[in-house]
C-alpha atoms as a PDB file:
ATOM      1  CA  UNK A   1      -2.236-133.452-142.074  1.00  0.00           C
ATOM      2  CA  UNK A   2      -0.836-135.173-138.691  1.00  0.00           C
ATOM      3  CA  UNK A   3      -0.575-138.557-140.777  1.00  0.00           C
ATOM      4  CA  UNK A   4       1.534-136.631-142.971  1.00  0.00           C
ATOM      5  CA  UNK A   5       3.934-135.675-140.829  1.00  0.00           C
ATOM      6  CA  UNK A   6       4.344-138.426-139.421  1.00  0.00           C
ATOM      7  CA  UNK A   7       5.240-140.492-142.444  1.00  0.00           C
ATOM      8  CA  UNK A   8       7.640-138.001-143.242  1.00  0.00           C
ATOM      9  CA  UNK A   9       9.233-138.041-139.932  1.00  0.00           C
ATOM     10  CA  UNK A  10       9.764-141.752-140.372  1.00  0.00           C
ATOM     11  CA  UNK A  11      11.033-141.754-143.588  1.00  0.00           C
ATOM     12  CA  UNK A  12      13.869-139.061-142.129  1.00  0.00           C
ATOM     13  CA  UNK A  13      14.751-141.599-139.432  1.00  0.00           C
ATOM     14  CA  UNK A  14      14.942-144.627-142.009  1.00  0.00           C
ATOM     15  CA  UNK A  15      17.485-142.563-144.145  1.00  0.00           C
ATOM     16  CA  UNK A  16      19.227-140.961-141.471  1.00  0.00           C
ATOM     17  CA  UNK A  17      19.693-145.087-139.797  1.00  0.00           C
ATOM     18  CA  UNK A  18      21.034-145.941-143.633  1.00  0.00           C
ATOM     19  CA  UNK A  19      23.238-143.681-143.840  1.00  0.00           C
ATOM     20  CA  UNK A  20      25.112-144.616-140.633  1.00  0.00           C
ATOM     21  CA  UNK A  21      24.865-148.373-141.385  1.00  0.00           C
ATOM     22  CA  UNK A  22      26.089-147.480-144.848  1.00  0.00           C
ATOM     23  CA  UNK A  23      29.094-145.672-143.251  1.00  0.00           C
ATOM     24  CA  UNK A  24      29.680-148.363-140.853  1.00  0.00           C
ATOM     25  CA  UNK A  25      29.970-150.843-143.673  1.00  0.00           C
ATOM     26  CA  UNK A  26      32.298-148.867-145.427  1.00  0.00           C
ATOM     27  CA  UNK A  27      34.710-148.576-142.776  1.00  0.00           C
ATOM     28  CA  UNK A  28      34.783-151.970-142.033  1.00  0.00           C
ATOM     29  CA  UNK A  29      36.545-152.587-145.588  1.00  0.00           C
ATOM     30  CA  UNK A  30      38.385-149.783-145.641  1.00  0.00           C
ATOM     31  CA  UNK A  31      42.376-150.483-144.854  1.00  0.00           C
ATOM     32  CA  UNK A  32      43.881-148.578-141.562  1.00  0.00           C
ATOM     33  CA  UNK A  33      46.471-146.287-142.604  1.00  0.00           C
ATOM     34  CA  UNK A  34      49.683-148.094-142.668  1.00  0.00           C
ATOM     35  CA  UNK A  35      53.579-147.026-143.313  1.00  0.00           C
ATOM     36  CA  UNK A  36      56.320-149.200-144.476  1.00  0.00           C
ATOM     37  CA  UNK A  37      58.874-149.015-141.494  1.00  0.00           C
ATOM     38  CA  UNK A  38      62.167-150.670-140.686  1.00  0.00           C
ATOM     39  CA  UNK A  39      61.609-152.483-137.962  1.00  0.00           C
ATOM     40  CA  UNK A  40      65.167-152.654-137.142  1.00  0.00           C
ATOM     41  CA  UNK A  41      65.628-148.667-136.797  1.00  0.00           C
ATOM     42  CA  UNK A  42      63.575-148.565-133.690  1.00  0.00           C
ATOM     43  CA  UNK A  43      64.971-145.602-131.802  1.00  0.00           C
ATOM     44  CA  UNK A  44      63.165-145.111-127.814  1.00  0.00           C
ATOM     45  CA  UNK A  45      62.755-141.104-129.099  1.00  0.00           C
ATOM     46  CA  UNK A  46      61.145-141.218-132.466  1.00  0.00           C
ATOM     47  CA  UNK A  47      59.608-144.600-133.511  1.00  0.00           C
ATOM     48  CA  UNK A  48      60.707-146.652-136.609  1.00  0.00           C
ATOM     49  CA  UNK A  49      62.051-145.129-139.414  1.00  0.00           C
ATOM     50  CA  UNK A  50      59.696-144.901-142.484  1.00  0.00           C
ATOM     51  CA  UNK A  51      61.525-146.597-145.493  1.00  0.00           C
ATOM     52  CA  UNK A  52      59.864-146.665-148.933  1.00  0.00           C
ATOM     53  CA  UNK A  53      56.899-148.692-149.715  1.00  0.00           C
ATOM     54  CA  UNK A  54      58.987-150.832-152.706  1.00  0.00           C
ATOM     55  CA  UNK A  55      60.186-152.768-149.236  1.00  0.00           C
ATOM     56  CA  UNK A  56      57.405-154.057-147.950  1.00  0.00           C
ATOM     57  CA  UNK A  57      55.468-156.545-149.858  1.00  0.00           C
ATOM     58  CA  UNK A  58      51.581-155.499-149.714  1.00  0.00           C
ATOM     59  CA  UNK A  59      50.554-159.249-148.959  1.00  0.00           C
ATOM     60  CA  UNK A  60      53.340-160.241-146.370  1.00  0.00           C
ATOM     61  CA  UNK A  61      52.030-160.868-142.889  1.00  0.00           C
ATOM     62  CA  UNK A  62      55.140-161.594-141.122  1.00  0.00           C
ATOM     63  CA  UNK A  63      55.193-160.356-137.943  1.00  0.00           C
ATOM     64  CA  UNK A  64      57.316-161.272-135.206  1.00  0.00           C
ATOM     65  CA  UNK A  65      59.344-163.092-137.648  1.00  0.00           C
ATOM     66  CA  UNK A  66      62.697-161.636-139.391  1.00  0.00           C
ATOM     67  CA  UNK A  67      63.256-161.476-143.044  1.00  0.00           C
ATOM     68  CA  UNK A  68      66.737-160.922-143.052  1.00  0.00           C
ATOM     69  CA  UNK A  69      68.390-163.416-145.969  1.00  0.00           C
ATOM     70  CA  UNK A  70      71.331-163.311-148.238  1.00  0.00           C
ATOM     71  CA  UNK A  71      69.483-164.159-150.719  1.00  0.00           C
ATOM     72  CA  UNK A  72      69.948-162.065-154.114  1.00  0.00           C
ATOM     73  CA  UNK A  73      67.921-158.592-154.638  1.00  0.00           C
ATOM     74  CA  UNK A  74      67.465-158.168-150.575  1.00  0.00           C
ATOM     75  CA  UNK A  75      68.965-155.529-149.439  1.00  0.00           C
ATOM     76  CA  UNK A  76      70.881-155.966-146.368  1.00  0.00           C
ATOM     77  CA  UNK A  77      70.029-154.220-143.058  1.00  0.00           C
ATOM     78  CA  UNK A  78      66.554-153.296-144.559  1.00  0.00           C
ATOM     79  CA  UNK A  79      63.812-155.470-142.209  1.00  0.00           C
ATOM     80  CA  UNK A  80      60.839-154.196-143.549  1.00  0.00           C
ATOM     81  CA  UNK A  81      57.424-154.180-142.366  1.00  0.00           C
ATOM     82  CA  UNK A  82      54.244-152.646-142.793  1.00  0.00           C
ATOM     83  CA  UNK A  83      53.097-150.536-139.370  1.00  0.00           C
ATOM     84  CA  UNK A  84      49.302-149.836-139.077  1.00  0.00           C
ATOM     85  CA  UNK A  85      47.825-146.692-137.581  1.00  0.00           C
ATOM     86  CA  UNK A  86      50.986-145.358-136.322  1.00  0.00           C
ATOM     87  CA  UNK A  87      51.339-141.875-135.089  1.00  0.00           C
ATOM     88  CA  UNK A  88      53.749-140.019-137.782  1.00  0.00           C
ATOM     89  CA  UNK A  89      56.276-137.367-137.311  1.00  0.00           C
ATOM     90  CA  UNK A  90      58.911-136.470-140.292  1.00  0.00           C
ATOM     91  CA  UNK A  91      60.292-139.702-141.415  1.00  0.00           C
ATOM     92  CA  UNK A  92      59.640-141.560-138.080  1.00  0.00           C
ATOM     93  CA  UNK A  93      56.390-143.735-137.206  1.00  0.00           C
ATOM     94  CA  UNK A  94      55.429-144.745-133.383  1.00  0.00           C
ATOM     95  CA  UNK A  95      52.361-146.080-131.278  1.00  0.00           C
ATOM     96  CA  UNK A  96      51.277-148.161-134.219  1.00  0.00           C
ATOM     97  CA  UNK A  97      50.862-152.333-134.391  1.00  0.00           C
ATOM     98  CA  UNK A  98      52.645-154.261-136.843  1.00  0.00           C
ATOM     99  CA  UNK A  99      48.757-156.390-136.787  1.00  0.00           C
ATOM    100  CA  UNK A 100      46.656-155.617-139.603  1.00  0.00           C
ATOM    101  CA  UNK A 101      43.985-157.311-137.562  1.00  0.00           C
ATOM    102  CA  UNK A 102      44.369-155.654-134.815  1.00  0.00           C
ATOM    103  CA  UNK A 103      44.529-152.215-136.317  1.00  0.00           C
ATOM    104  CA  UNK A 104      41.273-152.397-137.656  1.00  0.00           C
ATOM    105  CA  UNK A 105      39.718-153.646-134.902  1.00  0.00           C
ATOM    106  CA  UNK A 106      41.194-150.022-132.872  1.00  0.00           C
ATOM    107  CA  UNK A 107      38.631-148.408-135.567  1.00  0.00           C
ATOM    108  CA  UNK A 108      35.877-148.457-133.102  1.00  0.00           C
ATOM    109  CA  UNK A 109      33.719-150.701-135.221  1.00  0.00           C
ATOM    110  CA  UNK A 110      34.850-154.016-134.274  1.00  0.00           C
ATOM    111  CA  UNK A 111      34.803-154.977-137.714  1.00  0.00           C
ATOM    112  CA  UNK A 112      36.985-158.167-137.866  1.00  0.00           C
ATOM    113  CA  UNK A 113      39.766-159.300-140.726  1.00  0.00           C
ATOM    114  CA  UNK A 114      38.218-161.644-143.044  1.00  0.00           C
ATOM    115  CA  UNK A 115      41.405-163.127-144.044  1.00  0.00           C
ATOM    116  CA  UNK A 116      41.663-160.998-147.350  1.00  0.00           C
ATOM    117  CA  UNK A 117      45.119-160.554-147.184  1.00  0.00           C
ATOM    118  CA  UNK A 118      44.900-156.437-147.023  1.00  0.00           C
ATOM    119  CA  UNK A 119      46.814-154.605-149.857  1.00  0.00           C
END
């Protein structure tokens, strides 16, 4: 009767480490919470202003860099960006990274990029 209690006992402790290895794994390829911001509406008070997604390309890594061109089907004024993990209030995001990288690695997990392109 002790032997089976034991087994059981370890068999409890080998599901219950799966299941926190299985949701470790799954947050490492999950995608931090991101908002498509202007990055030229900064105001010191709210953040950056949330625009619509349409204006930031899902692939597009460019940060630090401007995309302001007068290029056809741009519109002007509009230098969009996606912002990871930002706090949100209304139609304002602030205390977020404009580092995909880096926003996953503020998960807690340590879980790297892999390069993907996130999207």
């Amino acid at each position: 009767m002790a032997d089976q209690r034991r087994r059981l006992r370890s068999s409890t402790v080998v599901l219950g480490g799966m299941g926190v290895i299985a949701a470790a794994l799954t947050s490492c390829g999950s995608d931090p919470d991101r908002r498509c911001v202007d990055r030229d509406s900064y105001d010191y008070a709210n953040g950056y202003k949330i625009v619509s997604d349409k204006n930031c390309k899902s692939g597009s890594s460019t940060s630090g860099k401007s995309r302001k061109s007068s290029g056809a089907g741009k519109r002007s004024g509009t230098d969009a960006a996606w912002y990871y993990d930002a706090d949100v209030d209304g139609r304002y995001a602030d205390y977020g990274t404009f580092s995909r990288s880096e926003a996953v690695d503020r998960d807690g997990f340590g879980c790297s990029d892999s390069g993907s392109g996130g999207g």
